[in-house]
Protein backbone atom coordinates (compact mmCIF):
# COMPACT_ATOMS: atom_id res chain seq x y z
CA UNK A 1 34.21 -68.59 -40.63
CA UNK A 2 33.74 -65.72 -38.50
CA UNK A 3 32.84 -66.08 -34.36
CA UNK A 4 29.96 -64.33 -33.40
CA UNK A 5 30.91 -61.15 -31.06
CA UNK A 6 30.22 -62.24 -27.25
CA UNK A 7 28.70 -58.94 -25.37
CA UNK A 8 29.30 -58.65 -21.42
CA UNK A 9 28.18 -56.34 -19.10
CA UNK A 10 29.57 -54.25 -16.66
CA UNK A 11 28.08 -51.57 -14.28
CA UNK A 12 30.30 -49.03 -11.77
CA UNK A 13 30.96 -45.90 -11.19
CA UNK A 14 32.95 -43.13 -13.38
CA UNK A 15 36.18 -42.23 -12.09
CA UNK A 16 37.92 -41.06 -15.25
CA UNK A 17 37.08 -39.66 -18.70
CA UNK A 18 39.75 -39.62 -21.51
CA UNK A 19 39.81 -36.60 -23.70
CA UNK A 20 38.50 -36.97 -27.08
CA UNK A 21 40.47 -36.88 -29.92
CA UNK A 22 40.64 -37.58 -33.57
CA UNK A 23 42.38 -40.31 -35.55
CA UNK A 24 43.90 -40.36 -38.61
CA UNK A 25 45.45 -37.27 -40.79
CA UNK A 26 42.33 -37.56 -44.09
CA UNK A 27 40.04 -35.84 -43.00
CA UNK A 28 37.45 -37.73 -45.29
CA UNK A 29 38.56 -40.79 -43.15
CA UNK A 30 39.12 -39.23 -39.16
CA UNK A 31 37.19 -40.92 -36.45
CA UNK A 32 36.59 -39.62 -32.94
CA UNK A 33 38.01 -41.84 -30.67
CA UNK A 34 37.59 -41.66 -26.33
CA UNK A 35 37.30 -43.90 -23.49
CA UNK A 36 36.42 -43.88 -19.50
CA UNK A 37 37.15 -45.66 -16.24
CA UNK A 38 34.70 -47.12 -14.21
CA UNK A 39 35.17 -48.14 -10.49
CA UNK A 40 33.37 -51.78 -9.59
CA UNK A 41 33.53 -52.70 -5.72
CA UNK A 42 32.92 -56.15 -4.41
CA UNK A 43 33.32 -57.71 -1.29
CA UNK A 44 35.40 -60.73 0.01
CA UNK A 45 36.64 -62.80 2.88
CA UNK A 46 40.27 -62.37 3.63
CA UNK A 47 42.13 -65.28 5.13
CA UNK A 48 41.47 -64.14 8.53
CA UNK A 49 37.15 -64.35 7.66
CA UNK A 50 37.06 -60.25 7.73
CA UNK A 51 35.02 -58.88 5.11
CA UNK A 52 36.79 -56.53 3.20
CA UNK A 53 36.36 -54.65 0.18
CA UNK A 54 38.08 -54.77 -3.35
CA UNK A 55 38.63 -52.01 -6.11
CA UNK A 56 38.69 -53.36 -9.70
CA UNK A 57 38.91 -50.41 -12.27
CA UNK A 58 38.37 -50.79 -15.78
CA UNK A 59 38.86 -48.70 -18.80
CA UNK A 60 36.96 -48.84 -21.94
CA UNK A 61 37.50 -47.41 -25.72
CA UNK A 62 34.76 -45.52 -26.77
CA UNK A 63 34.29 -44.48 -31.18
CA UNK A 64 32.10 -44.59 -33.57
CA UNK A 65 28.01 -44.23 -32.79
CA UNK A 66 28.94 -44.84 -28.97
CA UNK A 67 30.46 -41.26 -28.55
CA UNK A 68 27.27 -39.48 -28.28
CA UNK A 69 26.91 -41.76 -25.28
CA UNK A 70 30.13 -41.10 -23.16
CA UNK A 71 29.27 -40.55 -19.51
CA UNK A 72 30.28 -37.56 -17.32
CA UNK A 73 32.69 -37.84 -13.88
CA UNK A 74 30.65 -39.52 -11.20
CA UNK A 75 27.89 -40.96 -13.71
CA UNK A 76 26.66 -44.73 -12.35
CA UNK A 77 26.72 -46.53 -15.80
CA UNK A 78 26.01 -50.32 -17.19
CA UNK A 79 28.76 -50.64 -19.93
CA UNK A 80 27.97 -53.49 -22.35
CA UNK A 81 31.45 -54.31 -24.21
CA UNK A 82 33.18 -56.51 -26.40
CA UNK A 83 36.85 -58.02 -25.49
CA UNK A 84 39.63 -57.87 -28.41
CA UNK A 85 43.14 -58.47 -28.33
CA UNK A 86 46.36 -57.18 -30.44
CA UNK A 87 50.16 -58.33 -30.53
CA UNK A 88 53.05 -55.78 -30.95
CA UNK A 89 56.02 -57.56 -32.38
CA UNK A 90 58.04 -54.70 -31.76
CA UNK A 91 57.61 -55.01 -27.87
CA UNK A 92 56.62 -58.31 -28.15
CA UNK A 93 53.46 -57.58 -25.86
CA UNK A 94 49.88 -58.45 -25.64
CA UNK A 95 47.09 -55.68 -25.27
CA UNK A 96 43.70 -56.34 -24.36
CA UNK A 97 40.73 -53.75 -25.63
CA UNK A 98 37.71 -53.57 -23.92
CA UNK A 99 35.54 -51.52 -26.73
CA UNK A 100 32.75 -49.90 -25.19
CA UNK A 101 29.38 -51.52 -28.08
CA UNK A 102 26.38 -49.45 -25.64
CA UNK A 103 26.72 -47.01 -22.43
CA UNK A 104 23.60 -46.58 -20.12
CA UNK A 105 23.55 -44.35 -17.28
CA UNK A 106 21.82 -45.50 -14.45
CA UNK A 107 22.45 -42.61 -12.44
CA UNK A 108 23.51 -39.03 -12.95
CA UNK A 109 26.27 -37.55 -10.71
CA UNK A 110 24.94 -34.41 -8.52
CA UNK A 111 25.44 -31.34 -10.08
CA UNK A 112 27.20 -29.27 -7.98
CA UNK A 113 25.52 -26.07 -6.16
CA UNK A 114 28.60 -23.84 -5.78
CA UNK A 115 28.33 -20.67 -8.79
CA UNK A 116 31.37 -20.60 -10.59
CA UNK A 117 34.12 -18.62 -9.95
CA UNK A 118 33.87 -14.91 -10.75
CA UNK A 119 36.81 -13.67 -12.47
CA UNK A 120 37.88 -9.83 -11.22
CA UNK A 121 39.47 -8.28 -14.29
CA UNK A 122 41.42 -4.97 -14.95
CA UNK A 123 39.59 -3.17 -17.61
CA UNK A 124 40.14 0.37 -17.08
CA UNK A 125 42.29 0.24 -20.03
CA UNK A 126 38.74 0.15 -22.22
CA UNK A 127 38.32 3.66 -20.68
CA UNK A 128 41.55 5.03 -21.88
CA UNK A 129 40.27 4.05 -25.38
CA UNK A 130 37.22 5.77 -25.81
CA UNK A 131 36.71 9.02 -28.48
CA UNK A 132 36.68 12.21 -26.55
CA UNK A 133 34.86 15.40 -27.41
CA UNK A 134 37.65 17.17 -28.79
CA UNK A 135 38.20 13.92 -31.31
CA UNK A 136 39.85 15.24 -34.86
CA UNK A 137 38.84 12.43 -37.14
CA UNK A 138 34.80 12.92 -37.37
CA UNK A 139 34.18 10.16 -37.02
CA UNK A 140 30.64 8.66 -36.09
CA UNK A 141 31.43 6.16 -33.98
């Protein structure tokens, strides 16, 4: 009988976004596959009573109907997830997959306010190519 998927919740910030890609050669059967990194912080008591502050980052798989939903650098988002497990024989290793089920964003990184770059090319070669007056084909153009 099957167990009924358990969903957690999760909310940080975005510190990393995979690029997308696509799976499998068929194109009839490809999927788009992704995932991100958020950044949680919490606070503790070190051994001394200090408060100090701890880093836990966690990456999540992203596919399917979720991809539409992938956040941007920076993005505040609550991730709720399902946990899943697989066993390589070859490397005889465990993997845990945190699959990303529903990705809200809380809160939009700021856009930055700097213009982009302006890029100075050479195109005086365009005016080497132009028909002159004394042109010998005729041509209209």
């Amino acid at each position: 009988m099957a167990e009924a998927a358990e969903f957690l919740e999760r909310e940080g910030t975005v510190v990393h976004v995979q690029d997308t890609r696509m799976l499998g050669e068929d194109p009839r059967f490809q999927k788009q596959v992704g995932g991100f990194t958020i950044e949680k912080t919490r606070d503790y008591k070190d051994r001394q009573g200090q408060m100090k502050t701890a880093h836990d980052y966690i990456t999540f798989d992203c596919e399917g109907k979720v991809m539409p939903q992938m956040p941007s650098m920076g993005d505040k988002v609550k991730v709720t997830f399902t946990i899943s497990g697989t066993y390589w024989k070859k490397g005889q290793r465990y993997f845990n997959k945190l699959r990303a089920i529903k990705i809200e964003t809380t809160e939009y990184a700021p856009k930055s306010k700097q213009p982009a770059p302006v890029r100075q090319e050479d195109v005086s070669f365009l005016d080497a190519n132009q028909p002159g007056e004394d042109d010998s084909l005729g041509l209209p153009f």
